[in-house]
Protein backbone atom coordinates (compact mmCIF):
# COMPACT_ATOMS: atom_id res chain seq x y z
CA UNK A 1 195.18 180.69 167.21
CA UNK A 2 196.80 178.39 169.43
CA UNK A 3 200.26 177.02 168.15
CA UNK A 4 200.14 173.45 167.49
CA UNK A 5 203.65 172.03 166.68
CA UNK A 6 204.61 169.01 164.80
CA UNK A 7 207.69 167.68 166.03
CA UNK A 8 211.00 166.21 164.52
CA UNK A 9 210.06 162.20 163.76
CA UNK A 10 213.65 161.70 162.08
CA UNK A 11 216.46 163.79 163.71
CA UNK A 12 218.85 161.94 164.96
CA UNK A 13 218.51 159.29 162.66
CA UNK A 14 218.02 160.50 159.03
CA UNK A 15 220.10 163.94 159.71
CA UNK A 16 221.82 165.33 162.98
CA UNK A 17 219.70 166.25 165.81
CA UNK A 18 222.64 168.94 166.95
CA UNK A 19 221.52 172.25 165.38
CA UNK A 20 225.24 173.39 165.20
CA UNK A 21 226.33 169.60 163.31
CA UNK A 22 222.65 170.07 161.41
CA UNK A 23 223.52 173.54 160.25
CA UNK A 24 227.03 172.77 159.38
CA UNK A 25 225.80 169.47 157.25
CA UNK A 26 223.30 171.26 155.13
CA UNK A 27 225.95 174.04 154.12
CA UNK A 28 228.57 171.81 153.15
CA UNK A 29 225.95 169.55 150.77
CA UNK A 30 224.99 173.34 149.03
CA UNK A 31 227.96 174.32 148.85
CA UNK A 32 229.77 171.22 147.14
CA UNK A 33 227.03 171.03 144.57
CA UNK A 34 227.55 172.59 141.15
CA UNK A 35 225.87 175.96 140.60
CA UNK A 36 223.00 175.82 137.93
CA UNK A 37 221.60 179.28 136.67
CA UNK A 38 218.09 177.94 135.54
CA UNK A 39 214.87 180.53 136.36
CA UNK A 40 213.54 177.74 138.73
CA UNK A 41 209.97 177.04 139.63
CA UNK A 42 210.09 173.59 140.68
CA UNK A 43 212.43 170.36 141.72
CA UNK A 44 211.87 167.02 142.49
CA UNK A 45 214.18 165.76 145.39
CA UNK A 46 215.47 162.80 147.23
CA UNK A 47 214.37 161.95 150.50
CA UNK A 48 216.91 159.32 152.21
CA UNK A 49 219.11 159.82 155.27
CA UNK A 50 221.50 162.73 154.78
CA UNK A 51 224.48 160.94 154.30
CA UNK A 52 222.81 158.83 151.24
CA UNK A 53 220.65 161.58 149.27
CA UNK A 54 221.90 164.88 150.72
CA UNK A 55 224.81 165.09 147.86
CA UNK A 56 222.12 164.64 145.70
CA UNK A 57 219.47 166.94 146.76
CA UNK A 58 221.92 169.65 147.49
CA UNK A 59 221.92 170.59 143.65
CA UNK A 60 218.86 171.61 143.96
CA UNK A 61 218.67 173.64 147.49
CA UNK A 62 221.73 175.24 145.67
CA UNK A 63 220.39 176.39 142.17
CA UNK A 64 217.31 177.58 144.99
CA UNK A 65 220.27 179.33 146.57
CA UNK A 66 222.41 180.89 144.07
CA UNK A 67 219.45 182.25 141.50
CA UNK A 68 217.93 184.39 144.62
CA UNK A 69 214.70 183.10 143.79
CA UNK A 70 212.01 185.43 145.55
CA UNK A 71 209.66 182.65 146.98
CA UNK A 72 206.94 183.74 149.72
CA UNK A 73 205.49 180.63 149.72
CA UNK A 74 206.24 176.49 149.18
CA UNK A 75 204.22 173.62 147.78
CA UNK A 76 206.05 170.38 149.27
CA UNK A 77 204.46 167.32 148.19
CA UNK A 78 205.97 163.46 148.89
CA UNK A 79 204.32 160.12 149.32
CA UNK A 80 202.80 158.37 152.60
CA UNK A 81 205.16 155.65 154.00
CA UNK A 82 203.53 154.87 157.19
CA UNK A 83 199.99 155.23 156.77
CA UNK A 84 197.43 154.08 154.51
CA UNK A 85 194.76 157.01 153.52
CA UNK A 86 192.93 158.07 150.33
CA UNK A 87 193.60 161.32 149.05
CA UNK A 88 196.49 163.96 150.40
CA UNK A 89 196.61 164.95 154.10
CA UNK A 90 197.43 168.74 154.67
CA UNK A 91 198.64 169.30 158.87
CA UNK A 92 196.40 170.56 161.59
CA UNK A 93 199.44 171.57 162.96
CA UNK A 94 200.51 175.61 162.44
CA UNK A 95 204.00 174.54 162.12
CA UNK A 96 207.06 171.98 161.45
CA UNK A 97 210.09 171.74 164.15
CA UNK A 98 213.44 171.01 163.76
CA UNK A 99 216.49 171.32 165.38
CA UNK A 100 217.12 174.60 163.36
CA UNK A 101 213.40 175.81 164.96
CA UNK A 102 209.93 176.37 163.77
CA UNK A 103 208.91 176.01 160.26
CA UNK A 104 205.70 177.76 159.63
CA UNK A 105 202.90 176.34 158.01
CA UNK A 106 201.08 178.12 155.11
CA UNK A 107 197.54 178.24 156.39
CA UNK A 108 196.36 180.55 153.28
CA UNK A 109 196.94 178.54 150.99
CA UNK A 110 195.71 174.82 152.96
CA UNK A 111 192.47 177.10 153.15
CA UNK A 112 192.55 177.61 149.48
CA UNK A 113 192.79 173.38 148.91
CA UNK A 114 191.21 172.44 152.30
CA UNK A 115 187.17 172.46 150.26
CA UNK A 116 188.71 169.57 148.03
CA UNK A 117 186.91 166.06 148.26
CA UNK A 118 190.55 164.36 148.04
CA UNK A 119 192.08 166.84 150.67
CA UNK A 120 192.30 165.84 154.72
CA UNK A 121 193.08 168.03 157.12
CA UNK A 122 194.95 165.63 159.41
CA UNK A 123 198.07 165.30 161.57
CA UNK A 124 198.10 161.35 161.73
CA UNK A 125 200.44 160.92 157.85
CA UNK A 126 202.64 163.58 159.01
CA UNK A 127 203.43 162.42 162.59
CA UNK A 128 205.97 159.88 161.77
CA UNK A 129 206.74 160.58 157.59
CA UNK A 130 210.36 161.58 156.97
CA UNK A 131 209.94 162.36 153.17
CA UNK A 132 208.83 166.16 153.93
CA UNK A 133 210.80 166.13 157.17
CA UNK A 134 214.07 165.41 155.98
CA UNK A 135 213.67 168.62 153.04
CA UNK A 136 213.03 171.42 156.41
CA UNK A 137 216.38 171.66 156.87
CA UNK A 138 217.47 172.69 153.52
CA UNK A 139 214.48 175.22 153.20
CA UNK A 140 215.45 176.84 156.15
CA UNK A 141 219.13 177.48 155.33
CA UNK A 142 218.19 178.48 151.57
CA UNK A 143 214.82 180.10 151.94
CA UNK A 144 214.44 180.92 155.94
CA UNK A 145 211.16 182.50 157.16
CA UNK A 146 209.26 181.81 154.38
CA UNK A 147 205.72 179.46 154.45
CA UNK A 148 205.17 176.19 153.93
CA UNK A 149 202.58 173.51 153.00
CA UNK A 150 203.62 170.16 153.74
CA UNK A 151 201.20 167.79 151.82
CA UNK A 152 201.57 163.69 152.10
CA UNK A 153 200.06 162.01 149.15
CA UNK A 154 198.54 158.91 149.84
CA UNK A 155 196.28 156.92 147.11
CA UNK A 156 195.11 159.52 144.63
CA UNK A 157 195.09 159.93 141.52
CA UNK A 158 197.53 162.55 139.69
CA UNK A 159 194.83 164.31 138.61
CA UNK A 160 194.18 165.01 141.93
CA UNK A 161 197.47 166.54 142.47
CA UNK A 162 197.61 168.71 139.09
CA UNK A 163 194.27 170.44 140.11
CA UNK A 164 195.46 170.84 143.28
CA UNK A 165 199.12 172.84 142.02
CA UNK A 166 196.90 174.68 139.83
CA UNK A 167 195.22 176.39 142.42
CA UNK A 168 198.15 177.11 144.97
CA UNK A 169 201.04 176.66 142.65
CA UNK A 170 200.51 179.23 139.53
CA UNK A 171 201.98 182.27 140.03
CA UNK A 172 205.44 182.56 140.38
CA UNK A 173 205.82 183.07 144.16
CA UNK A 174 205.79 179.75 144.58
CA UNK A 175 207.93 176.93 145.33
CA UNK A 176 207.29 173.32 144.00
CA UNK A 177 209.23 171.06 145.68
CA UNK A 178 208.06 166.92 145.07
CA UNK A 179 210.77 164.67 147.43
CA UNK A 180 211.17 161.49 145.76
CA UNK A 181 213.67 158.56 145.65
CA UNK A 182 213.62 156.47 142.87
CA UNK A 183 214.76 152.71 142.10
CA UNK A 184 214.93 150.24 145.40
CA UNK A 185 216.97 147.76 146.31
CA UNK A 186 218.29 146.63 143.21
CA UNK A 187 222.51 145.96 141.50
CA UNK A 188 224.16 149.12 141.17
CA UNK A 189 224.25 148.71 137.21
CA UNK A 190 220.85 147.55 137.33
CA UNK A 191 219.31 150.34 139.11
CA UNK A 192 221.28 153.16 137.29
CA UNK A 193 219.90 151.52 133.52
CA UNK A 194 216.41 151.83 135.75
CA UNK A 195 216.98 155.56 137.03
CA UNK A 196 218.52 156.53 133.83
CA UNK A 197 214.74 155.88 132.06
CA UNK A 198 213.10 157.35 134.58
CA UNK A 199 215.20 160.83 134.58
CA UNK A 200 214.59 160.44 130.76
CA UNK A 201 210.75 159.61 131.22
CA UNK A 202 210.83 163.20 133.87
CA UNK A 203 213.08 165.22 131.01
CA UNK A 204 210.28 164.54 128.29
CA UNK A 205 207.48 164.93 130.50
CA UNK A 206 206.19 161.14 129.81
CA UNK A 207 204.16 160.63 132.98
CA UNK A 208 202.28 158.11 131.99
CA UNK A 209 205.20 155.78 131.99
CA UNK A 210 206.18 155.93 135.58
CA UNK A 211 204.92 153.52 138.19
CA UNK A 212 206.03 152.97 141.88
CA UNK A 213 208.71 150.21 140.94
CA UNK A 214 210.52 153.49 139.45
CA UNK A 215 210.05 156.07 141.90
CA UNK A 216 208.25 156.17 145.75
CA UNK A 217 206.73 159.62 144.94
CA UNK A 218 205.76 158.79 140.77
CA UNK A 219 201.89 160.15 141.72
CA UNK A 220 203.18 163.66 142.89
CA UNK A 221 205.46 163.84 139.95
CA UNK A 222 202.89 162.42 137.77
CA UNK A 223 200.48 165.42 138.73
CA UNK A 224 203.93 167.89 138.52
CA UNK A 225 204.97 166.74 135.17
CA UNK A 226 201.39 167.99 133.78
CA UNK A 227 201.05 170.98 135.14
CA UNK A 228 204.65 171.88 134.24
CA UNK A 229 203.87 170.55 130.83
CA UNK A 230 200.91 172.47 130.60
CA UNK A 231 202.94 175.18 131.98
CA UNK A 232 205.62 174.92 129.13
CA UNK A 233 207.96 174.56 131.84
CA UNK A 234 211.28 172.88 130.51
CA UNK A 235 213.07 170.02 133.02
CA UNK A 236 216.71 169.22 133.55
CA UNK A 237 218.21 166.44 135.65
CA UNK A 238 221.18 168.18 137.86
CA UNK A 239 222.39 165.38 139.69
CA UNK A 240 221.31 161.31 139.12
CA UNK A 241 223.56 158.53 141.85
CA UNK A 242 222.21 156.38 144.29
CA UNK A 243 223.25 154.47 147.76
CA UNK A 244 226.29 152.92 146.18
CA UNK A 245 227.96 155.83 144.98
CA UNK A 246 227.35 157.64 148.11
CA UNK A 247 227.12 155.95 151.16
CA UNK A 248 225.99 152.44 151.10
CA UNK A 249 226.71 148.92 149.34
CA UNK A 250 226.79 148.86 145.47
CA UNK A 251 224.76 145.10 145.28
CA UNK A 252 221.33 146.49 146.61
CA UNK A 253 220.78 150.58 145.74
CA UNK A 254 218.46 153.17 146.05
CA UNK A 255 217.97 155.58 143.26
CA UNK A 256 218.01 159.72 144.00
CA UNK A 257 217.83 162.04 141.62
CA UNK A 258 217.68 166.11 141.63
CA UNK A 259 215.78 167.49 139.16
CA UNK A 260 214.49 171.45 137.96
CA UNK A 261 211.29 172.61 136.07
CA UNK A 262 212.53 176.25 134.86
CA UNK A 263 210.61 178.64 132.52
């Protein structure tokens, strides 16, 4: 097969483009989060630039870390912010670039979705999205070598993305990994009243209630919060800031929040 690479839309921008500065970044967001000892088999994580939602998503790439979870394989789902498409869009492309090198795609299991009337094999949502992007990094300090399936969700229903984790997601070899922010753009005390019902909303598994207003990726977590349900998977918020209490101006926030599905 002839390697076809998708390249690096956002270093340089959302995280260094300097695989030494890159490298160095990612350890010191693991290592400052607190260590959680939860029998992980999925997380929803935040998807800004580093220096906004990296704190927060490092709880996560950490409990991934420290539990020496055995994962051959990685589901990583976020939503479409540059193009409009119905459905989910799995890669033509074989593999994912970064400044750390080649993240491999895992063509098994796109082959075992790619028959699905809501599935598109397509490069075109991946070329310029950062949400998937911007988690590479992390995966290939914590969990280096293994596969990946990089999916963008575009308008589906969560239905749609349930079925789909039940055919690629149920066995505990994989990795379930939804990037999400959550609240936008609104007063620091505001937003964290907003986020603070939405983590609650994700602890107890009440889907139904979350809408985009609340969270960028609520369709993939939607379709994660039923199959972990289903699942009798438990959830746990590790770490829940936003923009103002990391990087950026407390009078108009974005939400991030790290959280685990453990058995």
């Amino acid at each position: 097969m002839e390697e076809k690479v998708r390249k690096s839309a956002v270093a340089g921008s959302f995280y260094p483009a300097d695989p030494q500065k890159l490298k160095k970044s990612v350890h010191a967001y693991i290592s400052s989060a607190e260590i959680k000892n939860l029998n992980s088999r999925a997380f929803i994580v935040p998807h800004a630039g580093f220096v906004y939602s990296a704190p927060i998503a490092g709880s996560a790439y950490k409990t991934i870390e420290r539990n020496n979870q055995q994962f051959k394989r990685i589901v990583l789902l976020g939503p479409s912010h540059r193009v409009a498409f119905k459905g989910v869009a799995v890669p033509e492309s074989n593999s994912f670039e970064t400044p750390l090198g080649k993240v491999k795609i895992d063509i098994e299991n796109k082959n075992k979705i790619i028959h699905l009337p809501f599935v598109t094999e397509s490069d075109v949502p991946h070329q310029h999205e950062h949400c998937l992007e911007v988690q590479l990094p992390f995966i290939q300090e914590v969990l280096p070598d293994v596969a990946v399936l990089p999916i963008v969700v575009g308008d589906c229903e969560p239905q749609a993305i349930y079925e789909l984790l039940n055919l690629i997601a149920s066995d505990n070899d994989t990795l379930v990994l939804v990037s999400s922010d959550l609240s936008h753009y609104h007063p620091d005390n505001e937003a964290k009243k907003i986020d603070s019902h939405t983590a609650s909303d994700i602890e107890n598994f009440n889907y139904n209630n979350l809408n985009g207003e609340k969270a960028c990726g609520y369709i993939a977590i939607q379709g994660l919060l039923k199959f972990a349900k289903e699942n009798q998977w438990q959830s746990k918020v590790l770490d829940l800031r936003n923009s103002g209490d990391t990087a950026g101006d407390k009078s108009r926030v974005v939400g991030y929040g790290a959280f685990a599905f453990y058995e």
